[in-house]
Protein backbone atom coordinates (compact mmCIF):
# COMPACT_ATOMS: atom_id res chain seq x y z
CA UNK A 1 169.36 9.92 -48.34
CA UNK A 2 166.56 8.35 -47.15
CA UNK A 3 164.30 6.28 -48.89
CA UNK A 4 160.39 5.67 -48.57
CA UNK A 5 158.21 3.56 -50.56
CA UNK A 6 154.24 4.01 -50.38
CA UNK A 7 151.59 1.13 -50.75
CA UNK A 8 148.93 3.43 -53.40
CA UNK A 9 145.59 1.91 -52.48
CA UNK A 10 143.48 4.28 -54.56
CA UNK A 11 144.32 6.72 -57.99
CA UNK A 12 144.92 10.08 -57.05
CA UNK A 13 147.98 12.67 -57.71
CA UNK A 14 151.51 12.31 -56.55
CA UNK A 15 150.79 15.43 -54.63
CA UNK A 16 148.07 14.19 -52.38
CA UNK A 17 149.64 10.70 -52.35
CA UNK A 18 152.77 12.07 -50.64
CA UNK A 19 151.29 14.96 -48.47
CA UNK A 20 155.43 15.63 -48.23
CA UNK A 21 156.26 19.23 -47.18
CA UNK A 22 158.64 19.98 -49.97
CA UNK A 23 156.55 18.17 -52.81
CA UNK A 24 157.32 20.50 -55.30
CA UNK A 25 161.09 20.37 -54.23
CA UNK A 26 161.39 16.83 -54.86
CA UNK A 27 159.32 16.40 -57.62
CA UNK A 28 162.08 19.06 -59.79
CA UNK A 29 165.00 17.50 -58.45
CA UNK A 30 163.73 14.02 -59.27
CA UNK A 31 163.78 12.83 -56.23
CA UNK A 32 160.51 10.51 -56.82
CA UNK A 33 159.93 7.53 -58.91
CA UNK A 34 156.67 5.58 -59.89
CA UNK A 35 157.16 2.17 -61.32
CA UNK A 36 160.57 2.56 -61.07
CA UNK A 37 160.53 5.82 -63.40
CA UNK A 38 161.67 9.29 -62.08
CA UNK A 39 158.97 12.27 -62.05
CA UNK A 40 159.48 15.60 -62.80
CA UNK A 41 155.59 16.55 -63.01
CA UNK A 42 152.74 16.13 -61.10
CA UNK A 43 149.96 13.04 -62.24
CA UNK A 44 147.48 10.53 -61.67
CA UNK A 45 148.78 7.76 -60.31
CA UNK A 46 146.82 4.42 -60.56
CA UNK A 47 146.36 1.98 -58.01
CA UNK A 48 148.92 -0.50 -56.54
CA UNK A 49 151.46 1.89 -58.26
CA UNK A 50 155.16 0.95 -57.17
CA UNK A 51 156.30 5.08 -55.49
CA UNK A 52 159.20 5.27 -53.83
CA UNK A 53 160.18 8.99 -52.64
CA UNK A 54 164.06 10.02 -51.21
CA UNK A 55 162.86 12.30 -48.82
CA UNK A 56 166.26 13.84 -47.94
CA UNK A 57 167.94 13.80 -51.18
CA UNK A 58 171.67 15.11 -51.58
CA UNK A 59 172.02 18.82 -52.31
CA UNK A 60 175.12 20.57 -54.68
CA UNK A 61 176.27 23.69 -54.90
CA UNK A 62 175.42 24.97 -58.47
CA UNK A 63 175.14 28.21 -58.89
CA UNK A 64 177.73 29.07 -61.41
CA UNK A 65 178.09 30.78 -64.48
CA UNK A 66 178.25 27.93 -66.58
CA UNK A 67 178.92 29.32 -69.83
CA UNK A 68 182.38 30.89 -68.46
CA UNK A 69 183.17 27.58 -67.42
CA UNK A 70 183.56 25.93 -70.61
CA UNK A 71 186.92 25.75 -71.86
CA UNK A 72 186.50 24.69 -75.03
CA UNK A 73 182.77 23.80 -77.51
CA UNK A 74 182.50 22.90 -81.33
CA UNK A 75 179.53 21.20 -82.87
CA UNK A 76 180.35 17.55 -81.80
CA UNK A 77 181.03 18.62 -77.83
CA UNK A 78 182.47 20.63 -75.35
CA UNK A 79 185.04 20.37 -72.90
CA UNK A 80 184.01 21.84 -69.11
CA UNK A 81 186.26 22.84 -66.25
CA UNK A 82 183.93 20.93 -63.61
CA UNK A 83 183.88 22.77 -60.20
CA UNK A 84 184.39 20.57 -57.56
CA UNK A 85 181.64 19.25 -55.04
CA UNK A 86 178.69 18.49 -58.15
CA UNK A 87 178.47 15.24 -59.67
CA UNK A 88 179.24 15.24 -63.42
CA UNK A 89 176.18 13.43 -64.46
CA UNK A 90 172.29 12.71 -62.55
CA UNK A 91 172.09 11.16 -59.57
CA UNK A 92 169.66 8.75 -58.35
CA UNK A 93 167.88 11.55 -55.86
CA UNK A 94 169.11 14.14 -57.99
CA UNK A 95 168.60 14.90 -61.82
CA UNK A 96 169.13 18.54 -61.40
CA UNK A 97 171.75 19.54 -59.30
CA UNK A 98 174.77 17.95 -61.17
CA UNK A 99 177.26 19.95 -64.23
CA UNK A 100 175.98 17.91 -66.88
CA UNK A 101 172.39 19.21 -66.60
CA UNK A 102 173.53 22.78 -65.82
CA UNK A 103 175.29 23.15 -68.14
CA UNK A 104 172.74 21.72 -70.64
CA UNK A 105 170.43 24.32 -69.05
CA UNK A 106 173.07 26.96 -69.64
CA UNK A 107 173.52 26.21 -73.72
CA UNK A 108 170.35 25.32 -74.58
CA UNK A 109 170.47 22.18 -75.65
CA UNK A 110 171.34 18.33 -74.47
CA UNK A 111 174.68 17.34 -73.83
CA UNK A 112 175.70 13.68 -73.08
CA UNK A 113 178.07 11.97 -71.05
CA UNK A 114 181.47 10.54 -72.86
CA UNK A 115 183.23 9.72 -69.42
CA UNK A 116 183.20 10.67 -65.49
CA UNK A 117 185.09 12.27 -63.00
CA UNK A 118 184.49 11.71 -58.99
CA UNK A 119 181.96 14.62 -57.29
CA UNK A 120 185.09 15.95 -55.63
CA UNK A 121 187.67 16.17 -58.39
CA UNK A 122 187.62 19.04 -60.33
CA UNK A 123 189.22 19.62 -63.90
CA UNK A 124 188.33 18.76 -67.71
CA UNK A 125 185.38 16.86 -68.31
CA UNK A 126 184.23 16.23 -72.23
CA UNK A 127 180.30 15.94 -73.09
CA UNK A 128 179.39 15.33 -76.36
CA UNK A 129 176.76 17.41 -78.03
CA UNK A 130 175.90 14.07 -80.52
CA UNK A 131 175.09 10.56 -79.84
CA UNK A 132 177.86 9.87 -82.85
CA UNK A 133 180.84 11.79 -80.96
CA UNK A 134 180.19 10.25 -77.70
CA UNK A 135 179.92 6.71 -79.22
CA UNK A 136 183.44 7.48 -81.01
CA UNK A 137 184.81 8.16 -77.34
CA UNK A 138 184.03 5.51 -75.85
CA UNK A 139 185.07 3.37 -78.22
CA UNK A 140 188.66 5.79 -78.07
CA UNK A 141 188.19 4.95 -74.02
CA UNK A 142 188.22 0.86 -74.56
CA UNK A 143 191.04 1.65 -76.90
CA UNK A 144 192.86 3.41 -74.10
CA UNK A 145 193.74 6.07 -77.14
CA UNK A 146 192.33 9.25 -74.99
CA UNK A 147 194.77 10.33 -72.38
CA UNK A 148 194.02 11.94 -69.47
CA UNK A 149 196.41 13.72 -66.88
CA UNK A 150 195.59 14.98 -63.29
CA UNK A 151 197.80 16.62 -60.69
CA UNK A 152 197.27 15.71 -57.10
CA UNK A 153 198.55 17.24 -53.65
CA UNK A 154 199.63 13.89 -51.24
CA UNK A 155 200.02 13.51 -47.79
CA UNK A 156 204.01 12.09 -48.76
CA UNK A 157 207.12 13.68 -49.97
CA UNK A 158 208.45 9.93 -50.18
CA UNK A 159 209.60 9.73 -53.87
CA UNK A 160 206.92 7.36 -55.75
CA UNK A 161 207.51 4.41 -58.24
CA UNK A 162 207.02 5.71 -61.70
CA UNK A 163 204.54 3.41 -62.45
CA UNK A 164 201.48 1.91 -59.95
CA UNK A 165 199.68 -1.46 -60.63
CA UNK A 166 196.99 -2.78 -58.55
CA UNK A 167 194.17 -5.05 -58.85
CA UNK A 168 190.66 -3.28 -57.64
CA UNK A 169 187.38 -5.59 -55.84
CA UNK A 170 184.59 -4.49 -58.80
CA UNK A 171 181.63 -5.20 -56.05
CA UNK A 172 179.81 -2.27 -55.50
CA UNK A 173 180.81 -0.13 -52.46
CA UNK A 174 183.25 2.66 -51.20
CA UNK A 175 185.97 3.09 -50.25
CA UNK A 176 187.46 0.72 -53.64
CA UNK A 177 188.93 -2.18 -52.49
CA UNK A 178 192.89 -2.68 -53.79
CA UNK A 179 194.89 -5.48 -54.12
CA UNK A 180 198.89 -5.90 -54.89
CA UNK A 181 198.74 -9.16 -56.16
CA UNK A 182 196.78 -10.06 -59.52
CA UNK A 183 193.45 -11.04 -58.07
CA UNK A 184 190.35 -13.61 -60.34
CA UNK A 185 187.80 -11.42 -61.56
CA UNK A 186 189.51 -7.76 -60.11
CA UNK A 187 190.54 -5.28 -62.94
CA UNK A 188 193.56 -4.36 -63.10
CA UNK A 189 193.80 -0.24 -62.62
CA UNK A 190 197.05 1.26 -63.71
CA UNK A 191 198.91 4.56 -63.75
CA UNK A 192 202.36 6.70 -63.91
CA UNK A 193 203.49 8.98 -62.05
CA UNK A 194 205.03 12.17 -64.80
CA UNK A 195 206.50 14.47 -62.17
CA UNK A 196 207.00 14.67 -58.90
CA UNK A 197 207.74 17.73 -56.81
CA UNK A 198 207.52 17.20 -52.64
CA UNK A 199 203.98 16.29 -52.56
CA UNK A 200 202.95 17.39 -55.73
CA UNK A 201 202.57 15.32 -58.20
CA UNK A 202 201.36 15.27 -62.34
CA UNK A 203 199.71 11.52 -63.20
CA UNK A 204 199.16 9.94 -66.88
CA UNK A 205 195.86 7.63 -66.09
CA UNK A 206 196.15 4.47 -67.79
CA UNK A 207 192.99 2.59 -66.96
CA UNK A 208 189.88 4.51 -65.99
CA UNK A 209 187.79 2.58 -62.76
CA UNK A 210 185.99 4.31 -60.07
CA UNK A 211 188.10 6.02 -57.88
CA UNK A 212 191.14 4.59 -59.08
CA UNK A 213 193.63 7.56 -58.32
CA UNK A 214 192.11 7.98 -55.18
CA UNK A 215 192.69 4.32 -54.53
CA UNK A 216 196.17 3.55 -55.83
CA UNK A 217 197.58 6.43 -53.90
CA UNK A 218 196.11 5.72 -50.54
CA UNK A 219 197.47 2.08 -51.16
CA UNK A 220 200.80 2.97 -51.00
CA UNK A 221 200.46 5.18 -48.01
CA UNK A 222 200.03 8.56 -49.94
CA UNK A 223 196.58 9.75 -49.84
CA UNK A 224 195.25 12.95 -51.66
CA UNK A 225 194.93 15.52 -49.18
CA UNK A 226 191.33 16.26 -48.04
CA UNK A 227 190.69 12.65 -49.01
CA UNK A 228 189.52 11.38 -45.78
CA UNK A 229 187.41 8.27 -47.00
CA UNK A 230 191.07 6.79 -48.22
CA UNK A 231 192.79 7.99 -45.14
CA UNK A 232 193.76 11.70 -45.32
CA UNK A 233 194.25 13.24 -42.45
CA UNK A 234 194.67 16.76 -44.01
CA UNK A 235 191.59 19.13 -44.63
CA UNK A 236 191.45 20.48 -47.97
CA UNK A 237 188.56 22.82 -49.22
CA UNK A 238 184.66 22.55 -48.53
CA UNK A 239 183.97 19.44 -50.80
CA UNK A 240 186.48 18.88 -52.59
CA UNK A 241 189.79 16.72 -52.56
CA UNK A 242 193.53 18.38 -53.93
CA UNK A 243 193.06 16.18 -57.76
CA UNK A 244 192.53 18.17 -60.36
CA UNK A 245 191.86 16.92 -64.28
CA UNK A 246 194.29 19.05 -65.79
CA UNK A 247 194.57 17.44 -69.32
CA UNK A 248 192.50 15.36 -71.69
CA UNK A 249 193.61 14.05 -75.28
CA UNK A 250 191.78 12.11 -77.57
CA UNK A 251 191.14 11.84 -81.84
CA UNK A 252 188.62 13.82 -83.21
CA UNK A 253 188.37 12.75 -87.37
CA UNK A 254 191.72 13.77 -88.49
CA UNK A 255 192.61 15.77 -85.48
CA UNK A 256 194.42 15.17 -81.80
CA UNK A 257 192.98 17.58 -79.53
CA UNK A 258 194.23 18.58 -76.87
CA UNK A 259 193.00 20.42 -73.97
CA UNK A 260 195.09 21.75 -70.45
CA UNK A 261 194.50 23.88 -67.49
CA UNK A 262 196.94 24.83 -64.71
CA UNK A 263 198.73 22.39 -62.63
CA UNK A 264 198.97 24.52 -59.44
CA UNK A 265 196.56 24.99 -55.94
CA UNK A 266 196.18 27.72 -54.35
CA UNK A 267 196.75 28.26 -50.56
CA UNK A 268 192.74 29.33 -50.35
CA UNK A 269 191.93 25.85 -51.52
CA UNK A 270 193.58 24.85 -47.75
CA UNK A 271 191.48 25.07 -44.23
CA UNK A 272 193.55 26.32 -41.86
CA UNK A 273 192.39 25.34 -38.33
């Protein structure tokens, strides 16, 4: 990703501002910003404008059927089975490319986000159709009353504790920095392990920070396989790491739903070298 910014001595049109090659590229992904405001058409843009263009934005992999993707939709939201390698929400060189968005496309109509799951984990995702059902999520979040389960492939068959507690950096930066010891200002990121078979394992999330699973388990000397920015040494599939959202819970009025998928990976998710 790189990023250019342009001194605009005159008006004139993004197009003949930028004289980029793939204008027209850019300009739908929303890869260009004026006054700190992302474009998706072409216009007039006045003197001593603020532009700033990524000129190599990321690209994702989204040509899916959508539709056959969701697992689950009512009025208030849906529940998606997010492919893995496509960020769940709009990127900042990319509005278009991400399963939010597409799926949007897809339906018809706006969905927004309730929570997030990491560009290479796959598994349930819920986007609420209405501002009022993703407002009563996140308050369900902060409550810690939605549950959400993941199975993971490791690069240990050491048995695990049942329950992980570390304290994570919250500066801004990958890979998450972890601490054992209860740390001033770090937030504490918590989870149990359900079921372990070999290096297989089924996780209840407890708190929900940025990479967390990713984090605790590389910690401890068990990275997710295919995880190489925590320390896997194991290739999994193209893009994609062996964690897998495989169960989200949560109130909706006078109902608990519940949604699953299956807890297994197939040998074609593996590279063989």
């Amino acid at each position: 990703m790189i990023k250019r910014f342009l001194d605009i001595q005159s008006d004139g049109l993004l197009s003949e501002i930028l004289h980029e090659e793939d204008f027209r590229m850019l300009l739908k992904i929303g890869a260009i910003y004026v006054n700190g405001e992302r474009q998706t058409k072409d216009k007039i843009v006045s003197e001593h404008s603020d532009v700033h263009v990524y000129t190599e934005p990321k690209r994702y992999k989204c040509d899916y059927d959508w539709s056959s993707l969701i697992v689950f939709e009512n009025d208030f939201f849906l529940v998606l089975n997010k492919p893995s390698g496509i960020p769940c929400h709009p990127v900042i060189d990319n509005a278009i490319e991400n399963s939010l968005t597409q799926v949007s496309l897809a339906r018809k109509y706006p969905l927004f986000i309730t929570h997030r799951l990491d560009r290479l984990t796959s598994g349930l995702i819920v986007y609420a159709k209405k501002q009022v059902f993703a407002k009563d999520f996140n308050n369900q979040l902060r409550k810690r009353s939605v549950r959400k389960k993941y199975v993971a492939l490791i690069e240990s068959s050491e048995i695990l504790p049942a329950k992980l507690t570390h304290y994570m950096d919250p500066a801004v930066g990958l890979p998450k920095k972890l601490s054992n010891q209860e740390t001033a200002g770090w937030q504490i990121c918590e989870l149990e392990i359900l079921e372990q078979k070999d290096n297989w394992l089924k996780i209840n999330l407890l708190t929900g920070r940025t990479h967390q699973i990713r984090a605790q388990l590389s910690q401890i000397g068990a990275p997710i396989v295919g995880d190489s920015l925590y320390g896997a040494k194991l290739n999994f599939k193209s893009d994609a790491i062996a964690l897998r959202s495989c169960e989200i819970e949560f109130n909706f009025y006078e109902q608990r739903m519940k949604f699953n998928l299956h807890e297994y990976f197939d040998s074609f998710d593996f590279v063989v070298e």
